[in-house]
PDB file of N, CA and C in Angstrom:
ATOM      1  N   UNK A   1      22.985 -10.438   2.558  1.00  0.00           N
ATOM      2  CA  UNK A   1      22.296  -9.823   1.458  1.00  0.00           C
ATOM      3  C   UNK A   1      21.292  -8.818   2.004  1.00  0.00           C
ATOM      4  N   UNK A   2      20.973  -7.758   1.473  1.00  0.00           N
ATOM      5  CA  UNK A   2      20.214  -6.491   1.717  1.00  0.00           C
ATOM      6  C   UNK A   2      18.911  -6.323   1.025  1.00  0.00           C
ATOM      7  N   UNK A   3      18.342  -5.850   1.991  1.00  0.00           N
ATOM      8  CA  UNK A   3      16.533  -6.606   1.196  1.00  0.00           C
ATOM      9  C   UNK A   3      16.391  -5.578   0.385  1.00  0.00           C
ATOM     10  N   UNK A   4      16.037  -5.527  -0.198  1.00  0.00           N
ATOM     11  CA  UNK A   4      15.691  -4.135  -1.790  1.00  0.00           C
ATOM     12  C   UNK A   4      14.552  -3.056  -1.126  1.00  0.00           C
ATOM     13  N   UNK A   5      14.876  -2.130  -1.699  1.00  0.00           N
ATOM     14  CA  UNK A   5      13.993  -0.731  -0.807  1.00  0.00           C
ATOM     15  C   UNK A   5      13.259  -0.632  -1.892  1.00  0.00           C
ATOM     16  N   UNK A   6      12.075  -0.575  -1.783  1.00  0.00           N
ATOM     17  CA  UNK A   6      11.043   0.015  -2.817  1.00  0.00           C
ATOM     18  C   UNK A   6      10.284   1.718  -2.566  1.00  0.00           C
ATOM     19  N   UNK A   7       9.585   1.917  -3.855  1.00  0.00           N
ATOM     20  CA  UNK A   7       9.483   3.288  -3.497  1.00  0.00           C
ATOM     21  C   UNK A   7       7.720   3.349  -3.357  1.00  0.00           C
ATOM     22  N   UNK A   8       7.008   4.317  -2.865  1.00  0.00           N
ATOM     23  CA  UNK A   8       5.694   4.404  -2.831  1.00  0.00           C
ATOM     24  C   UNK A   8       5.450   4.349  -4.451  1.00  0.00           C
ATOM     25  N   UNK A   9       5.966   4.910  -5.035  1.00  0.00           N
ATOM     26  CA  UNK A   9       5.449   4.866  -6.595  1.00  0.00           C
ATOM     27  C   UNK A   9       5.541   3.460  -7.147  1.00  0.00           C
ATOM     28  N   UNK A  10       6.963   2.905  -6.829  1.00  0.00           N
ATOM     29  CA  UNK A  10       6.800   1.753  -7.340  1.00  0.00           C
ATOM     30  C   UNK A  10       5.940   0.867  -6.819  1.00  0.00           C
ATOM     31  N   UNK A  11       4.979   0.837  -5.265  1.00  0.00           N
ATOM     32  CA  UNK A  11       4.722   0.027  -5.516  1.00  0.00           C
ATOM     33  C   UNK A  11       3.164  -0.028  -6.008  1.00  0.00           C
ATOM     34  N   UNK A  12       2.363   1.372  -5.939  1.00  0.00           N
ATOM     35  CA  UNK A  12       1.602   1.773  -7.091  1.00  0.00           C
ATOM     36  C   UNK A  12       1.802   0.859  -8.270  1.00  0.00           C
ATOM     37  N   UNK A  13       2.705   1.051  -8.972  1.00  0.00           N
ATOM     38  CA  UNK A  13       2.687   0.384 -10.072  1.00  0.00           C
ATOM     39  C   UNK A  13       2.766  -0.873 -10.048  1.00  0.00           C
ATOM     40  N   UNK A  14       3.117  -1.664  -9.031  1.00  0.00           N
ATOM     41  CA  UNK A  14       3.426  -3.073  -8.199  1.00  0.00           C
ATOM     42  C   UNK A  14       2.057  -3.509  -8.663  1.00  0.00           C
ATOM     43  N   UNK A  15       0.733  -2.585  -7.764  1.00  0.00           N
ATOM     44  CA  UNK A  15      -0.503  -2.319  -7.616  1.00  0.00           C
ATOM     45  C   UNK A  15      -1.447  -2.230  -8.836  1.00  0.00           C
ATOM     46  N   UNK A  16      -0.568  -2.115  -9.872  1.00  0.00           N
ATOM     47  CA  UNK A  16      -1.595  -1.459 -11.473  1.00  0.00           C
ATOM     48  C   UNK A  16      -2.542  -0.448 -10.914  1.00  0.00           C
ATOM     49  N   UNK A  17      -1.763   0.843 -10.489  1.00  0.00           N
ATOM     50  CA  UNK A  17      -2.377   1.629  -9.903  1.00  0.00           C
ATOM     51  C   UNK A  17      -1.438   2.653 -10.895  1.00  0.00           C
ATOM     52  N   UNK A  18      -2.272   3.982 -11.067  1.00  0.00           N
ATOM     53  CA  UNK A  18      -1.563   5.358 -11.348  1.00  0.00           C
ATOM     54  C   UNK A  18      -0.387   5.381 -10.651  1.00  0.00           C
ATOM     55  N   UNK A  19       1.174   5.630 -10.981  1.00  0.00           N
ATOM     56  CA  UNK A  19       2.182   5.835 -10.130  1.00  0.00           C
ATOM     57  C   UNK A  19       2.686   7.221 -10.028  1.00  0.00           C
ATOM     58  N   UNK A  20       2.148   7.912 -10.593  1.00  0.00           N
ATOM     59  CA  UNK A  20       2.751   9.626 -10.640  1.00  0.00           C
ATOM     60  C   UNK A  20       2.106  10.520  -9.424  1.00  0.00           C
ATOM     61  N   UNK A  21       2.855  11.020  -9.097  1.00  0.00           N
ATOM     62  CA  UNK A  21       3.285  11.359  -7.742  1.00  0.00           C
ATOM     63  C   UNK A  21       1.993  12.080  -7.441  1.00  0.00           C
ATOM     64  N   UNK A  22       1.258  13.065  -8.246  1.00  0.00           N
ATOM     65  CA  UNK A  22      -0.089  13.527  -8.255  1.00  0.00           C
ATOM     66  C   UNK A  22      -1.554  12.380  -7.714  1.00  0.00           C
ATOM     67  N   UNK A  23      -1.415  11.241  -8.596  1.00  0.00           N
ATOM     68  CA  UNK A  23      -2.157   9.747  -8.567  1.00  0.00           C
ATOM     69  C   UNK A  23      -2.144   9.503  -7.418  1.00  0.00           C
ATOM     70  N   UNK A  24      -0.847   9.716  -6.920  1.00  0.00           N
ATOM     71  CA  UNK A  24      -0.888   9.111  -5.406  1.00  0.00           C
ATOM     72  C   UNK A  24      -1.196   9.341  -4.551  1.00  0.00           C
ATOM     73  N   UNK A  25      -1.071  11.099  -4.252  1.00  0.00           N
ATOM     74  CA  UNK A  25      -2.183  11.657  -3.530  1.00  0.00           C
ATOM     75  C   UNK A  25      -3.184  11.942  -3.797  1.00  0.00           C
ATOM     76  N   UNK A  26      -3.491  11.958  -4.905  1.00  0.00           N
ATOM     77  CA  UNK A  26      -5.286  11.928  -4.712  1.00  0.00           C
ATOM     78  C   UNK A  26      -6.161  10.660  -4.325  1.00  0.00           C
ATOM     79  N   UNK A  27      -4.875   9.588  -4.478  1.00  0.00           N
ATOM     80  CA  UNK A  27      -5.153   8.461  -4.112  1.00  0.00           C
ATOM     81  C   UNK A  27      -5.533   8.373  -2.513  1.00  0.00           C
ATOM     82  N   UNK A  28      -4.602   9.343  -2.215  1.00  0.00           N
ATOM     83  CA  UNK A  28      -4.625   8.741  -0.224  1.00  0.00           C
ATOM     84  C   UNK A  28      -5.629   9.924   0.096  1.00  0.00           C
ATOM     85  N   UNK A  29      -5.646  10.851  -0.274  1.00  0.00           N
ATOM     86  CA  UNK A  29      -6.455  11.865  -0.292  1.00  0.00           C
ATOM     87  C   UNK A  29      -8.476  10.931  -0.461  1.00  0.00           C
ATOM     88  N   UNK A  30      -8.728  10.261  -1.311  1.00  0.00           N
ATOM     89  CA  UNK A  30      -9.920  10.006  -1.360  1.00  0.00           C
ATOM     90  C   UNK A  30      -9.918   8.924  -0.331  1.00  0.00           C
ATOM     91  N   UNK A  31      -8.878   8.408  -0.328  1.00  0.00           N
ATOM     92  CA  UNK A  31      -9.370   6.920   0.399  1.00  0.00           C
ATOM     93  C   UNK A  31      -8.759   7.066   1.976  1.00  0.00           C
ATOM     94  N   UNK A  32      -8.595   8.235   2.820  1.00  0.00           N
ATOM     95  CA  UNK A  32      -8.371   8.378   4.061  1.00  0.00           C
ATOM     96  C   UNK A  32      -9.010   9.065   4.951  1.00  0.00           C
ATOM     97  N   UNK A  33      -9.024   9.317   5.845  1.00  0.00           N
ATOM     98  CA  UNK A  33      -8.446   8.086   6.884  1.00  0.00           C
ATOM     99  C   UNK A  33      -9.273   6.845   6.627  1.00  0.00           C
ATOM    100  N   UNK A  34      -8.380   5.550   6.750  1.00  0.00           N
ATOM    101  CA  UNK A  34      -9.165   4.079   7.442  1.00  0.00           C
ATOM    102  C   UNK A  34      -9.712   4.300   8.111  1.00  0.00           C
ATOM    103  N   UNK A  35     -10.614   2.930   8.223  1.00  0.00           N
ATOM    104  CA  UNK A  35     -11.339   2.978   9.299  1.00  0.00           C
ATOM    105  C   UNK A  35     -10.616   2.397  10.501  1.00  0.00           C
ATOM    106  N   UNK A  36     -10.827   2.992  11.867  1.00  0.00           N
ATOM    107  CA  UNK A  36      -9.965   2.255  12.778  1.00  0.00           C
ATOM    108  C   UNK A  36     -10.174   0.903  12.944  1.00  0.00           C
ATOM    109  N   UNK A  37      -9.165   0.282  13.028  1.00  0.00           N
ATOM    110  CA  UNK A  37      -9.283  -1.104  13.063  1.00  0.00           C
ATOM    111  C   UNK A  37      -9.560  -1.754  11.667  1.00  0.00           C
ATOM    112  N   UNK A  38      -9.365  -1.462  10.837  1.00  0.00           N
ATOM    113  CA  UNK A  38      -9.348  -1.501   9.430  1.00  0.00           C
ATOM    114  C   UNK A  38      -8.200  -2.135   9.309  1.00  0.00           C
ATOM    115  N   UNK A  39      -7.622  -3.680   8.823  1.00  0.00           N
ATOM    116  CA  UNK A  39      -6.177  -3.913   8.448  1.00  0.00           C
ATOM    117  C   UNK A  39      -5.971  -3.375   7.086  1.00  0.00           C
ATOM    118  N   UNK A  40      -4.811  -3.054   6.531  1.00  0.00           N
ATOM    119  CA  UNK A  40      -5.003  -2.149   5.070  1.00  0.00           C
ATOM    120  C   UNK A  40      -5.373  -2.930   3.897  1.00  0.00           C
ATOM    121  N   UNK A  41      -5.137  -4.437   4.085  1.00  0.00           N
ATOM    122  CA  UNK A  41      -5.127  -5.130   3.246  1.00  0.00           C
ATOM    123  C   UNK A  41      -6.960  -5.273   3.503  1.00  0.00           C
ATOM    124  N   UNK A  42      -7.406  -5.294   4.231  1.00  0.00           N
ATOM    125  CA  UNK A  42      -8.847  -5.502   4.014  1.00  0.00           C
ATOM    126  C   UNK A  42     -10.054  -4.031   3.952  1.00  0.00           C
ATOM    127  N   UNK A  43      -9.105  -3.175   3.381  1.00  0.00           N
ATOM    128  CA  UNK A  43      -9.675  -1.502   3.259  1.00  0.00           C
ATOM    129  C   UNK A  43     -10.781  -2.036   1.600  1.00  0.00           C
ATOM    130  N   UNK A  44     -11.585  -2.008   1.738  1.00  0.00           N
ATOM    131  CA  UNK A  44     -12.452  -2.005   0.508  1.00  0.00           C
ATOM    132  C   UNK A  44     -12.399  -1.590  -0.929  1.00  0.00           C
ATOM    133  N   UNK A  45     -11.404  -0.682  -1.127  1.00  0.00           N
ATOM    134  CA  UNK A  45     -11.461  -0.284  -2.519  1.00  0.00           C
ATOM    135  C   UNK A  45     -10.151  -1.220  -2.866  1.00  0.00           C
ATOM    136  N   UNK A  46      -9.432  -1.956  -2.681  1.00  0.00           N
ATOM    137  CA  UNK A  46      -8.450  -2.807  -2.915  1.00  0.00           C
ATOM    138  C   UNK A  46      -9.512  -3.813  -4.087  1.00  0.00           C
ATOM    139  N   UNK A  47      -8.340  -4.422  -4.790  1.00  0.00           N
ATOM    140  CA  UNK A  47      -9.326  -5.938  -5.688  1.00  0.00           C
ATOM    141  C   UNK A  47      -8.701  -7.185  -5.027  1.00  0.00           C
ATOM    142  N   UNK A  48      -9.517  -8.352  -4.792  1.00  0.00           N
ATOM    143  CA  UNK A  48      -9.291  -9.562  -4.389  1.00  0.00           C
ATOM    144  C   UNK A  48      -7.388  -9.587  -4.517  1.00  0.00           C
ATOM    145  N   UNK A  49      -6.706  -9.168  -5.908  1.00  0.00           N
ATOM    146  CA  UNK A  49      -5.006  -9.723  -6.145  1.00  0.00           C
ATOM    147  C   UNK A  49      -4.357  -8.651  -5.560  1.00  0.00           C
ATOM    148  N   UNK A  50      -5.257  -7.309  -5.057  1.00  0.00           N
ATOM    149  CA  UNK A  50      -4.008  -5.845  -4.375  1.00  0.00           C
ATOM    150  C   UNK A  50      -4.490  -6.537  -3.255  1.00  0.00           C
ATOM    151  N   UNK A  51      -5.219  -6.670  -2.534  1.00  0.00           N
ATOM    152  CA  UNK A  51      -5.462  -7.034  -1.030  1.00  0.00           C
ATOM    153  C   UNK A  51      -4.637  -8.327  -0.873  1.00  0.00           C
ATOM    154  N   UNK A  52      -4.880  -9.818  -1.604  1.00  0.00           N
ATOM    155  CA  UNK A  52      -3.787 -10.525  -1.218  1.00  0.00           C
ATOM    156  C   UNK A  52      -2.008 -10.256  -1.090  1.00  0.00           C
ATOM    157  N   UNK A  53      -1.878  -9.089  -1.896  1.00  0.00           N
ATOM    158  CA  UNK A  53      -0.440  -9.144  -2.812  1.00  0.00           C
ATOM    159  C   UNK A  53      -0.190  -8.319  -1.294  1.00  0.00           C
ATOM    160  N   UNK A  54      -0.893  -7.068  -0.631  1.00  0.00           N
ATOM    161  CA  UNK A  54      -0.514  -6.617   0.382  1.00  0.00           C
ATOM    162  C   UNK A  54      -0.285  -7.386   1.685  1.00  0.00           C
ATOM    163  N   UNK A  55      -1.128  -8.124   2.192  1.00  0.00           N
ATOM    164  CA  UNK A  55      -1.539  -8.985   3.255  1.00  0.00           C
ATOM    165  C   UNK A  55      -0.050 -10.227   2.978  1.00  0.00           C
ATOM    166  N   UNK A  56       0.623 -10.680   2.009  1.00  0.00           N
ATOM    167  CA  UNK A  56       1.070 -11.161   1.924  1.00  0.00           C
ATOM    168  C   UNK A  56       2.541 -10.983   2.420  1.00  0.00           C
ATOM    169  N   UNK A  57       3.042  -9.373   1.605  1.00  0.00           N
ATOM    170  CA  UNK A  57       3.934  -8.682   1.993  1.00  0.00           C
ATOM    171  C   UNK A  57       4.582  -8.125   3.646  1.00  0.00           C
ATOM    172  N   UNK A  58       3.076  -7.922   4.065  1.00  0.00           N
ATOM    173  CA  UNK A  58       3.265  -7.649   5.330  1.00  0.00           C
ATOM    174  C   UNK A  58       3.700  -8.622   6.212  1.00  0.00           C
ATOM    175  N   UNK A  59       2.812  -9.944   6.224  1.00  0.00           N
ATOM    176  CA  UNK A  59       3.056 -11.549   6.706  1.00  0.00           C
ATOM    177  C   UNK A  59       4.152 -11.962   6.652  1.00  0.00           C
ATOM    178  N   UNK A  60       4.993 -11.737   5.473  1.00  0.00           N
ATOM    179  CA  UNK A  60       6.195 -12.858   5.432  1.00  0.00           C
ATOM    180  C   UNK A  60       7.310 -11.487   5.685  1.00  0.00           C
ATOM    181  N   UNK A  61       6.914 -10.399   5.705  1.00  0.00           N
ATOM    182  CA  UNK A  61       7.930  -9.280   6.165  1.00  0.00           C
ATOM    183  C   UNK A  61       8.671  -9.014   4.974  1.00  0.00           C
ATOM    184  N   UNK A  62       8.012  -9.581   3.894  1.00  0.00           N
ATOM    185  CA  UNK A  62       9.146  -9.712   2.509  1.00  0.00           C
ATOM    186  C   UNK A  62       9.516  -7.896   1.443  1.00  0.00           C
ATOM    187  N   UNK A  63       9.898  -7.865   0.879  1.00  0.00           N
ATOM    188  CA  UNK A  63      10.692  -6.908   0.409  1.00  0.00           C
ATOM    189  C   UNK A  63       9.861  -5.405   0.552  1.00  0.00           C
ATOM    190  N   UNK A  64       8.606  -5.716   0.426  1.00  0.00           N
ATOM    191  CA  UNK A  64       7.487  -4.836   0.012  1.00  0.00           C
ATOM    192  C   UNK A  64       7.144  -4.158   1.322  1.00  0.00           C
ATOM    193  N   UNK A  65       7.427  -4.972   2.132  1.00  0.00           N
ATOM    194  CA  UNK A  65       7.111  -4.496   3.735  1.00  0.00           C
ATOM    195  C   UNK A  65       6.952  -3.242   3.771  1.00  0.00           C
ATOM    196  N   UNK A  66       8.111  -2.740   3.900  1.00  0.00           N
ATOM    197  CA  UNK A  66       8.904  -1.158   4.816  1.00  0.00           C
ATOM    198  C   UNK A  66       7.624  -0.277   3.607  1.00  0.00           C
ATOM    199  N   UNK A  67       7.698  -0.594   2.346  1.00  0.00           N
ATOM    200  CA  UNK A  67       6.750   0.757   1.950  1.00  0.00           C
ATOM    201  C   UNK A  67       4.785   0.964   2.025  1.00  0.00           C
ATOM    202  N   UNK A  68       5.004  -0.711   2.080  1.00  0.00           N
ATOM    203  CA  UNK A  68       3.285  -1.519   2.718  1.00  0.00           C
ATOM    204  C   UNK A  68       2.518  -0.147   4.076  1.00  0.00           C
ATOM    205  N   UNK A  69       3.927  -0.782   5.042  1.00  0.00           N
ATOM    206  CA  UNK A  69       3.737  -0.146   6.065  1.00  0.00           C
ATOM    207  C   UNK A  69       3.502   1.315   5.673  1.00  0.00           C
ATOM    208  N   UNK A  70       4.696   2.036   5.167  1.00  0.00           N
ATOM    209  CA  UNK A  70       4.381   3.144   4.573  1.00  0.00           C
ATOM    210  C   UNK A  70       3.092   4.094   4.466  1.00  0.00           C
ATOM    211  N   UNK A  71       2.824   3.098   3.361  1.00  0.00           N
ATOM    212  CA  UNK A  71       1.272   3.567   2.614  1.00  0.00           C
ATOM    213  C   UNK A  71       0.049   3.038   3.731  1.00  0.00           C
ATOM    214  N   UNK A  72       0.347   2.310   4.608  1.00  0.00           N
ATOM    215  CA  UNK A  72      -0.554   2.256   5.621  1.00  0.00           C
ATOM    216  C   UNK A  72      -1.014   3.550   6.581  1.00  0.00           C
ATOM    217  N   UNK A  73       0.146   3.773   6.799  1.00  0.00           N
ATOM    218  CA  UNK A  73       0.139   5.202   7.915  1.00  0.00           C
ATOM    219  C   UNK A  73      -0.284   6.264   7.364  1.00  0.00           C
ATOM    220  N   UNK A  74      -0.179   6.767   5.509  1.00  0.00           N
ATOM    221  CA  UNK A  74      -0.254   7.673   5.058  1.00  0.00           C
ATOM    222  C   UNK A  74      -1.693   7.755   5.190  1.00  0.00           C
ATOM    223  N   UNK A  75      -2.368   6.596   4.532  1.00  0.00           N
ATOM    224  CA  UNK A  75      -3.855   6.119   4.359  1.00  0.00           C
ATOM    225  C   UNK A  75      -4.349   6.041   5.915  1.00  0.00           C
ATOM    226  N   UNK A  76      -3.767   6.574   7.418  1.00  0.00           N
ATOM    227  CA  UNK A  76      -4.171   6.807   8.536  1.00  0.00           C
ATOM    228  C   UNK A  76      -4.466   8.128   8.817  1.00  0.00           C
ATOM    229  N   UNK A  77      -3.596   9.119   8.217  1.00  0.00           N
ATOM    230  CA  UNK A  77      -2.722  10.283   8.605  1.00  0.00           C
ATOM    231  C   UNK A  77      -4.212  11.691   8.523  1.00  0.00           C
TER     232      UNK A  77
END
């Protein structure tokens, strides 16, 4: 079985976050770069259920992974 590909938008909306493609960069746009050494799940503007829901994804490597990672690097870049 083939793990499901998600998209940066979707997982915005995963997030109850703005998902339109504009939202999203102004999204990474205000909130980048991390701080080094910053894990993403513990970046500050997250709420207690986006920081677990991320930290979780990443941990068990589960579906959400590949775009987690994603939005990690962008929020580096």
């Amino acid at each position: 079985m083939q793990a499901q590909t998600h998209s940066l938008s979707a997982l915005f909306k995963q997030l109850g976050l703005d998902h339109e493609q504009a939202s999203i960069d102004r999204f990474i746009k205000q909130h980048s770069p991390l701080a080094e050494g910053c894990r993403l799940a513990d970046a500050p503007f997250w709420s207690p259920a986006q920081a677990a829901f991320l930290c979780e994804e990443i941990l068990e490597d589960a579906d959400w992974a590949e775009v987690v990672d994603q939005l990690n690097l962008l929020l580096r870049s």
